[in-house]
Protein backbone atom coordinates (compact mmCIF):
# COMPACT_ATOMS: atom_id res chain seq x y z
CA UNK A 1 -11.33 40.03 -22.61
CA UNK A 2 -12.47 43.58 -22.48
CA UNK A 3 -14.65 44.84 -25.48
CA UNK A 4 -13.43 48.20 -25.47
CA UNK A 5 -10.30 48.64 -27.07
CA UNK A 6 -10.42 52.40 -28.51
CA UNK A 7 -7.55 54.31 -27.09
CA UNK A 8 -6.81 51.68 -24.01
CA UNK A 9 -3.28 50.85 -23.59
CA UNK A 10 -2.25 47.38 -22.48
CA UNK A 11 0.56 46.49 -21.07
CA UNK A 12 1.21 42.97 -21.11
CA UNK A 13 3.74 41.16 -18.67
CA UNK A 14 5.83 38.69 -20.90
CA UNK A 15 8.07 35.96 -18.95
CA UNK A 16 9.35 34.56 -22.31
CA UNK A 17 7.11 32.07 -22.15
CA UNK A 18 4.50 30.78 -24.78
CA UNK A 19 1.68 31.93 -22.66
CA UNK A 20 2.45 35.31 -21.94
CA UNK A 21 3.83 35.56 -25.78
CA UNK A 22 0.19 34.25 -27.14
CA UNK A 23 -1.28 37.09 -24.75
CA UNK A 24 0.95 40.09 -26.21
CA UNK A 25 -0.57 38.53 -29.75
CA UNK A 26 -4.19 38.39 -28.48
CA UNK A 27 -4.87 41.78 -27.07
CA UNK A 28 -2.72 43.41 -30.31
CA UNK A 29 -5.21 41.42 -32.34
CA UNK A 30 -7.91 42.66 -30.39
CA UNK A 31 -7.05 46.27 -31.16
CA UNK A 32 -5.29 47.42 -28.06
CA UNK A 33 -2.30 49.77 -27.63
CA UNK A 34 -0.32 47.19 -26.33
CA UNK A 35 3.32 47.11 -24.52
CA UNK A 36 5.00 44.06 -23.41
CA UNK A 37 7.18 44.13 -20.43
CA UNK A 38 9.62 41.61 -18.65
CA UNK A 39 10.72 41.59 -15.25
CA UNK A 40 14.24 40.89 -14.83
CA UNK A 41 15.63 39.16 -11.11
CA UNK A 42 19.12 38.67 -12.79
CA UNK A 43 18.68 34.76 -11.72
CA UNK A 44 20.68 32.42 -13.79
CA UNK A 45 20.77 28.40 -13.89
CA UNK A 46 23.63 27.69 -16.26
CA UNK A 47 23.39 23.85 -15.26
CA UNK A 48 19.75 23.36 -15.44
CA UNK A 49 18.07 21.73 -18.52
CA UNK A 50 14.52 23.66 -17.98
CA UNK A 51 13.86 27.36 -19.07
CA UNK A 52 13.42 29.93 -16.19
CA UNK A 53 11.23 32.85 -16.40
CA UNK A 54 12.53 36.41 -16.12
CA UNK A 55 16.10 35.46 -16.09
CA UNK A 56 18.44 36.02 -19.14
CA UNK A 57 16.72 33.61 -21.88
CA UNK A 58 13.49 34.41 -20.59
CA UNK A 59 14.61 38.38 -21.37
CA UNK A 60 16.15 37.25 -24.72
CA UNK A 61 12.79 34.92 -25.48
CA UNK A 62 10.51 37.83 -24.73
CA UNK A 63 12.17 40.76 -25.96
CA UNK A 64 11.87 38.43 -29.47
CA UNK A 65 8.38 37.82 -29.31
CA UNK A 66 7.38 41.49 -28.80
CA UNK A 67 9.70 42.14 -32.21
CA UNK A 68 7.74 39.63 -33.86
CA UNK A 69 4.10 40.97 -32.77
CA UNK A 70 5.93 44.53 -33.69
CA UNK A 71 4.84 46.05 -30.24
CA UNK A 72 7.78 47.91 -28.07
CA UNK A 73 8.92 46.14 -25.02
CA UNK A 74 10.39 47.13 -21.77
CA UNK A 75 12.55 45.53 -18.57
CA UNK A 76 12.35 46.06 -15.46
CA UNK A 77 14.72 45.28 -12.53
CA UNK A 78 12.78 43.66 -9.76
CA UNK A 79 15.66 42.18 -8.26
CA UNK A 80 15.51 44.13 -5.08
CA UNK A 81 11.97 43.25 -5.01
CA UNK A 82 12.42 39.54 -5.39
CA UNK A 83 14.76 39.41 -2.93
CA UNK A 84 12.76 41.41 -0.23
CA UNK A 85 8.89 40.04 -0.64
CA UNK A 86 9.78 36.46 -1.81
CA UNK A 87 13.56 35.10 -1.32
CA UNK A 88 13.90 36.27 2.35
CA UNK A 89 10.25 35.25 3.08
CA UNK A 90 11.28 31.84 1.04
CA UNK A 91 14.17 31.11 3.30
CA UNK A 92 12.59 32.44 6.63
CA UNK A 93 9.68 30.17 6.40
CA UNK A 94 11.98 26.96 5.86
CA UNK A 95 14.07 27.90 8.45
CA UNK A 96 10.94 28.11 11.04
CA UNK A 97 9.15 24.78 9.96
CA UNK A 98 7.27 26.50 7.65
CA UNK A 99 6.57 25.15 3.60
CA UNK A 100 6.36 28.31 1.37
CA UNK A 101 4.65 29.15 -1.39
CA UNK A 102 6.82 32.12 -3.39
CA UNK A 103 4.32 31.52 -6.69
CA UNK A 104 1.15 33.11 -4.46
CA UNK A 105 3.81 35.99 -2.70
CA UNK A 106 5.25 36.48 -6.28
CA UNK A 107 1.54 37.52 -7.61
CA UNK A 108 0.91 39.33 -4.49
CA UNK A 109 3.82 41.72 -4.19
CA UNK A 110 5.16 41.47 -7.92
CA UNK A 111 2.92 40.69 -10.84
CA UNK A 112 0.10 42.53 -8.85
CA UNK A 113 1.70 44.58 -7.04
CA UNK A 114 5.11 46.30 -7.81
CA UNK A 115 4.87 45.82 -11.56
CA UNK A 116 1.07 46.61 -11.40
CA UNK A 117 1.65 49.90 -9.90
CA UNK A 118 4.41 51.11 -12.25
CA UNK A 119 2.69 50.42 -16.05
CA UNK A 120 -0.48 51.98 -14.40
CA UNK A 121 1.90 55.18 -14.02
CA UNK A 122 3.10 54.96 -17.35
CA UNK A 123 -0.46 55.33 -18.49
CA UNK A 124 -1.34 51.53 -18.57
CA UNK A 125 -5.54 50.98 -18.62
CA UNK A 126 -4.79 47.60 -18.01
CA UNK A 127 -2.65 44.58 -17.35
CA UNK A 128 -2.31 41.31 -18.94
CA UNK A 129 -0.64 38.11 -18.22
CA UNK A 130 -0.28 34.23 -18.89
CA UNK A 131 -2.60 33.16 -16.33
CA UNK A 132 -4.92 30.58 -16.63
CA UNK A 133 -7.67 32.12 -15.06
CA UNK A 134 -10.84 34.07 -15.45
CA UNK A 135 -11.99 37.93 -14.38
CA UNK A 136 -15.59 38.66 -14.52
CA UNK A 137 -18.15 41.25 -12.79
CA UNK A 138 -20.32 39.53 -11.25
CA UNK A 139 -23.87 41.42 -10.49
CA UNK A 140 -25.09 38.97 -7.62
CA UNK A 141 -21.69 39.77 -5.87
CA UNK A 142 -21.47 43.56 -6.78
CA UNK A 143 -18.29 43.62 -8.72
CA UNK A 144 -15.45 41.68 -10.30
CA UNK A 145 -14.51 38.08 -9.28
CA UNK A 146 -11.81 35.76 -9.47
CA UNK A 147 -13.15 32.49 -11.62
CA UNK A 148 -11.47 29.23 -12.21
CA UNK A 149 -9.99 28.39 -16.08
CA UNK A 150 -11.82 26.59 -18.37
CA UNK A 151 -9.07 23.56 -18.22
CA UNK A 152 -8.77 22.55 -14.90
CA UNK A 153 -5.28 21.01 -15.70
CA UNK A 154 -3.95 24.17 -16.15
CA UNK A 155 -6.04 26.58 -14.02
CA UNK A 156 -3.77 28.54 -11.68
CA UNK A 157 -6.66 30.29 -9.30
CA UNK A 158 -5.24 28.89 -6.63
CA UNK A 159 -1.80 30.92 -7.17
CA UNK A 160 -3.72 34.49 -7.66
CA UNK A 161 -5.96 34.62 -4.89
CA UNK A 162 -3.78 36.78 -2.94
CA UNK A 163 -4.45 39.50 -5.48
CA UNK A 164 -5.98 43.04 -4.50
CA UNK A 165 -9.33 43.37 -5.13
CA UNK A 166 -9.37 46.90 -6.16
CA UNK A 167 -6.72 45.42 -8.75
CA UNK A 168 -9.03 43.08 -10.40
CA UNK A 169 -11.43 45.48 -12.83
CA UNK A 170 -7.74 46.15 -14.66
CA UNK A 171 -6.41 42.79 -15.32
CA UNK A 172 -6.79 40.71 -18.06
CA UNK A 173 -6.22 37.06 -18.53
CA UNK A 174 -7.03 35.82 -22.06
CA UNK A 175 -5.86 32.34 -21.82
CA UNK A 176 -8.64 31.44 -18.97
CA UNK A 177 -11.47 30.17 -21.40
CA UNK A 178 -8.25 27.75 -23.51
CA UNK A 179 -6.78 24.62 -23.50
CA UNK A 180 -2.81 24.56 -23.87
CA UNK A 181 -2.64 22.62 -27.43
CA UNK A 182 -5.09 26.37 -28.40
CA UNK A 183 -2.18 28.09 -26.99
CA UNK A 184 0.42 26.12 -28.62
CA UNK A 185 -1.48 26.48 -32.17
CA UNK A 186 -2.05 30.52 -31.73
CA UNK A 187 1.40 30.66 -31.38
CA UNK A 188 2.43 28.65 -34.50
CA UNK A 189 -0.35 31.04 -36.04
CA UNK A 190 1.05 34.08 -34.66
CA UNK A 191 4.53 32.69 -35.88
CA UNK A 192 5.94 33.44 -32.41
CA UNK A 193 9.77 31.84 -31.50
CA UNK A 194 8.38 30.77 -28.36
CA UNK A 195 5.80 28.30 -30.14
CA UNK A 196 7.26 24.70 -28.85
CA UNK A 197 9.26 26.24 -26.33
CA UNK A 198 9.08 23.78 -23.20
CA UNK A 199 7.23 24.49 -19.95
CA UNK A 200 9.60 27.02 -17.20
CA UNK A 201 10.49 25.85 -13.78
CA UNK A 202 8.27 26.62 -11.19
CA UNK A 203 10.35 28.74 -8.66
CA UNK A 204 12.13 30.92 -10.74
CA UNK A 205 15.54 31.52 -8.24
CA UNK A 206 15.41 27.61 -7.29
CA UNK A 207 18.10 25.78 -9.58
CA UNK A 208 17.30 22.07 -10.35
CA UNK A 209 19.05 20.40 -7.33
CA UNK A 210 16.25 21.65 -5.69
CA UNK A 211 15.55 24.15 -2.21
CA UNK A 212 17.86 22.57 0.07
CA UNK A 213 20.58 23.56 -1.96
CA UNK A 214 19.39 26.53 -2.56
CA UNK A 215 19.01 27.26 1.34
CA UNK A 216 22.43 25.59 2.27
CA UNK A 217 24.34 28.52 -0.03
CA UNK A 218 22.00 31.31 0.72
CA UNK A 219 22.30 30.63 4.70
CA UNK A 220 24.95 28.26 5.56
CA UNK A 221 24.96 24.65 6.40
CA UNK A 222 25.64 26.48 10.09
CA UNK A 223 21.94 27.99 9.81
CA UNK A 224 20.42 24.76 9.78
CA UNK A 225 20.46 23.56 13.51
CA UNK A 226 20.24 19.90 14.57
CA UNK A 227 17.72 19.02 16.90
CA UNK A 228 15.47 15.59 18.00
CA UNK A 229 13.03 13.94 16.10
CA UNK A 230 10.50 13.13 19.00
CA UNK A 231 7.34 10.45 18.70
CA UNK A 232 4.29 10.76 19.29
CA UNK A 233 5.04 8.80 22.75
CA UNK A 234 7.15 11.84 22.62
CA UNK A 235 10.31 9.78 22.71
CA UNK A 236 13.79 10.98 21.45
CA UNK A 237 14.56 8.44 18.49
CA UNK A 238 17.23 10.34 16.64
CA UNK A 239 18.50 13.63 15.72
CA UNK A 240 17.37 15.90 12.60
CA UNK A 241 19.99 18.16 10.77
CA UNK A 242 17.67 21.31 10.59
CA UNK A 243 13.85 21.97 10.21
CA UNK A 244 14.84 23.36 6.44
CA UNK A 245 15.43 19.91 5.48
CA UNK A 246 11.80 18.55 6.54
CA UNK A 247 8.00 19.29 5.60
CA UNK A 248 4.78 18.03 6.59
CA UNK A 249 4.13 14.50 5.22
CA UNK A 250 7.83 13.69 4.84
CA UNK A 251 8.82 9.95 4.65
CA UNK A 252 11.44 9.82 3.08
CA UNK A 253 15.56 10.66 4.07
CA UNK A 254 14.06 10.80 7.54
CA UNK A 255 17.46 8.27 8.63
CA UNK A 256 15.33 6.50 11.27
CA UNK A 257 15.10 3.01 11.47
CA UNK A 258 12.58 2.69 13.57
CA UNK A 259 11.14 -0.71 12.21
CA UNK A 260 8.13 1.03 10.87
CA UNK A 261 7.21 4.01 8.45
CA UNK A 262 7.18 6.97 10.40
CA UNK A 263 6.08 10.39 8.60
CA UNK A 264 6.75 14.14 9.82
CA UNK A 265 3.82 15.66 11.05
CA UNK A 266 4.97 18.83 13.22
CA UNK A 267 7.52 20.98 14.09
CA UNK A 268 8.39 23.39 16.27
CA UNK A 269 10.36 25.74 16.25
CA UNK A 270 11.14 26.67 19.50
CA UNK A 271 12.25 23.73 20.76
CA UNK A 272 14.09 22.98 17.10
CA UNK A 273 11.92 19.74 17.22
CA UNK A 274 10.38 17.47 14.44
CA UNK A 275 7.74 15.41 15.44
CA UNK A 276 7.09 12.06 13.47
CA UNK A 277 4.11 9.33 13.62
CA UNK A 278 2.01 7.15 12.00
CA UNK A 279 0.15 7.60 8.99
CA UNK A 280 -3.07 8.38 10.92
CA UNK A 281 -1.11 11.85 12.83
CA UNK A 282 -0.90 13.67 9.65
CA UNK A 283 -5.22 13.63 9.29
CA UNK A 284 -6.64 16.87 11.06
CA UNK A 285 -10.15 17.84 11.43
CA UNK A 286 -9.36 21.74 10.39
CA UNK A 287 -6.58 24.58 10.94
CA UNK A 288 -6.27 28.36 11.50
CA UNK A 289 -4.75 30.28 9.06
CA UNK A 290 -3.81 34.01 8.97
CA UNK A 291 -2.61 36.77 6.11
CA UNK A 292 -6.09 35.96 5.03
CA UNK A 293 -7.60 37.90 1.59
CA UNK A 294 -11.13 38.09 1.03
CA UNK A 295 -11.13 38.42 -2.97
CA UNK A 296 -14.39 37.95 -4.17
CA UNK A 297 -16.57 39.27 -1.27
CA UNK A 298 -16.70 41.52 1.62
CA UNK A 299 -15.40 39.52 5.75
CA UNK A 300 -18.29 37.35 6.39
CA UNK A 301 -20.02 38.01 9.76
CA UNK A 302 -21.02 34.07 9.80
CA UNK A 303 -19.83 30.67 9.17
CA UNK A 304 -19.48 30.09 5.78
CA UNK A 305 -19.46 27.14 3.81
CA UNK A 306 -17.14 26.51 0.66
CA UNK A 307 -14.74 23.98 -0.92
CA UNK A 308 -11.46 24.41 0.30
CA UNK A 309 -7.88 23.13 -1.54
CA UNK A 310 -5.10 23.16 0.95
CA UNK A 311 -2.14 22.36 -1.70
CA UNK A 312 -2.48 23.35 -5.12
CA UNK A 313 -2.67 19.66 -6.68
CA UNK A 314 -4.99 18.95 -4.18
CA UNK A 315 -8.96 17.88 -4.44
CA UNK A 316 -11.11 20.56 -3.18
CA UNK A 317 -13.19 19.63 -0.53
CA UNK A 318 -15.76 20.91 2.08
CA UNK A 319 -15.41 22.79 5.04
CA UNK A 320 -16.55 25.41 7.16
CA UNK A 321 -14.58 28.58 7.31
CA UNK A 322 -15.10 31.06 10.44
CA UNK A 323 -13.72 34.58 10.51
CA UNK A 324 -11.59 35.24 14.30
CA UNK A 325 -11.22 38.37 16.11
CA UNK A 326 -7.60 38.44 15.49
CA UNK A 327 -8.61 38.51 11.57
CA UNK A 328 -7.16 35.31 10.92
CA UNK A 329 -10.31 31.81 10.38
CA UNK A 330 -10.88 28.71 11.79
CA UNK A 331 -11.48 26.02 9.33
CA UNK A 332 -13.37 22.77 9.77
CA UNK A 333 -12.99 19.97 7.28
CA UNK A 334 -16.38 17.95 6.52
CA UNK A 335 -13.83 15.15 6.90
CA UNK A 336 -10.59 14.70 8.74
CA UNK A 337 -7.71 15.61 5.79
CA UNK A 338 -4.28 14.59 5.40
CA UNK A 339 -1.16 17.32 5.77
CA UNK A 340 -2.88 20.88 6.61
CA UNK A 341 0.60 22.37 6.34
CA UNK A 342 1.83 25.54 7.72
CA UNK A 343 3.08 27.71 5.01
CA UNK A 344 1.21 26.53 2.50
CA UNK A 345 -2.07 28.44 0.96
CA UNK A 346 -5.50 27.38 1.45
CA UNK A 347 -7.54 28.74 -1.31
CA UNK A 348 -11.63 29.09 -0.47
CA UNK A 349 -14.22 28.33 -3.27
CA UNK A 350 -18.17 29.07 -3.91
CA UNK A 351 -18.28 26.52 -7.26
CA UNK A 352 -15.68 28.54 -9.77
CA UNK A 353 -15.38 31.66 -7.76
CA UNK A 354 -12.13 32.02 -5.68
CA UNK A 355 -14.30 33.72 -2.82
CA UNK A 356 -10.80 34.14 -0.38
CA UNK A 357 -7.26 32.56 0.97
CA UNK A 358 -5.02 32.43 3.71
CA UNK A 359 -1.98 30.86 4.73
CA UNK A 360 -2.31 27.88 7.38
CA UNK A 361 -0.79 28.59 10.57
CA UNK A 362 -1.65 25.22 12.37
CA UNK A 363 -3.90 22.39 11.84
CA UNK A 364 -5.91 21.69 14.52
CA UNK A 365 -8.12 18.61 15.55
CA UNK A 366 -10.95 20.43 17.82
């Protein structure tokens, strides 16, 4: 955390959560003008049995916490902004083939970006949030980095490497050098309702029964187009309902009986087709991947060599990463890895520094 509290006004971006709650306590403590603020999406789960952030309770839980700390608090309505950067995107990426990640879009174009812009107008030095992760200026790399947490069961660098780099000298996470069970017991010390308050969901608009419900009443059961499953003989040998339903690696509820596991391991759009193999299909040597942010350090001329992590409870591993002419990189595994899936972030790592990420556009095997 900064050292320089005099006069700097924080605002702090409380979900409800005991995270962000345990922040708003820590920079007050630390002498800081601080302001909590909550976004609000107006998303509501009445049936589900797990907390969601920024929707009604999450308001209720926050707006609580900052009368506790005795610091004002403010809410926002992002639900225009929800909608736009991550619902749509959400849905138009299932509907193409493509597995999503809205957490990484959500601290893009939200956390980072829309709310981000608005406290600094309202005379905000800084922002703070839940995040388990670490800011630091780095004098080798000539200015602030993005740094793994201290726990890696709870680091979340993976989710904030499509921040702004200008961004990053006025953002504060407090909880990166902390365990949870420290968080739990600053909040019992800070006497904050949100002390033992269970763990949110982790796709705040996605109700329990999970995305394909979600997707049938946003779009339609009519949106989601049947179409072959095809081997890799490429043989016919049965009919999906939709490319929505199916993602990379998929075994299961595939309704072929084919005498043999078969997984998914492609699919294309324009020809509505889902492609399913062995085991041994879903291994590729690399992929490209575009909408690619370099965080930590300026494009590369060269190849450069890192540890990549393709999913977010993946193992990082190594592999050369090469910048292309259309901005988007080539990536080369060390060793052939299982389910490079379109859609989904690969994050790019020099030890604990998030150096840059992308989003995989196709795994490829030369």
């Amino acid at each position: 955390m900064k050292s320089d509290p005099v006069q700097k006004t924080v605002f702090v971006a409380m979900s409800g959560g005991v995270d962000s709650s345990v922040v708003a306590g820590l920079i007050k403590d630390a002498g800081y003008n601080t302001v909590g603020v909550t976004m609000c999406f107006n998303i509501t789960h009445p049936n589900s049995d797990r907390p969601s952030c920024c929707g009604i309770e999450g308001i209720a839980d926050a707006k609580r916490a900052a009368e506790i700390l005795g610091i004002p608090h403010y809410v926002f309505n992002f639900a225009a902004d929800i909608n736009d950067y991550i619902i749509d995107n959400f849905t138009n990426e299932y509907l193409s083939g493509r597995t999503p990640n809205p957490c990484v879009r959500c601290n893009q174009h939200l956390k980072f970006g829309t709310l981000y812009t608005k406290v600094k107008a309202m005379g905000a030095q800084y922002i703070a949030t839940g995040h388990y992760g670490k800011i630091e200026f780095d004098a080798g790399r000539g200015g602030h980095v993005l740094k793994k947490a201290l726990d890696p069961k709870k680091d979340q660098s993976y989710f904030l490497y499509s921040m702004k780099k200008e961004t990053l000298p006025s953002v504060l996470f407090p909880l990166g050098g902390m365990t949870k069970a420290e968080v739990r017991g600053l909040a019992h010390k800070f006497g904050l309702n949100t002390a033992d308050k269970p763990e949110s969901q982790d796709i705040c608009f996605v109700p329990k029964e999970g995305y394909k419900k979600f997707l049938e009443e946003r779009v339609g059961k009519e949106a989601m187009k049947p179409g072959p499953f095809v081997d890799e003989g490429g043989q016919v040998v049965g009919e999906h309902k939709g490319l929505a339903y199916y993602t990379v690696g998929q075994r299961d509820k595939l309704g072929l009986a084919l005498g043999h596991p078969v997984y998914v391991y492609k699919m294309d759009r324009q020809s509505n087709t889902v492609y399913v193999g062995n085991a041994s299909k879903l291994f590729s040597k690399g992929f490209i991947a575009g909408q690619v942010n370099w965080l930590s350090m300026e494009i590369p001329q060269t190849t450069l060599e890192v540890t990549a992590r393709i999913r977010y409870n993946s193992p990082e591993v190594k592999a050369n990463v090469t910048p292309l002419a259309d901005g988007r990189v080539r990536v080369e595994f060390a060793e052939p890895q299982k389910s490079a899936t379109p859609g989904q972030s690969a994050v790019f790592y020099d030890g604990d520094v998030v150096l840059a990420g992308a989003i995989i556009d196709e795994a490829v095997d030369n």
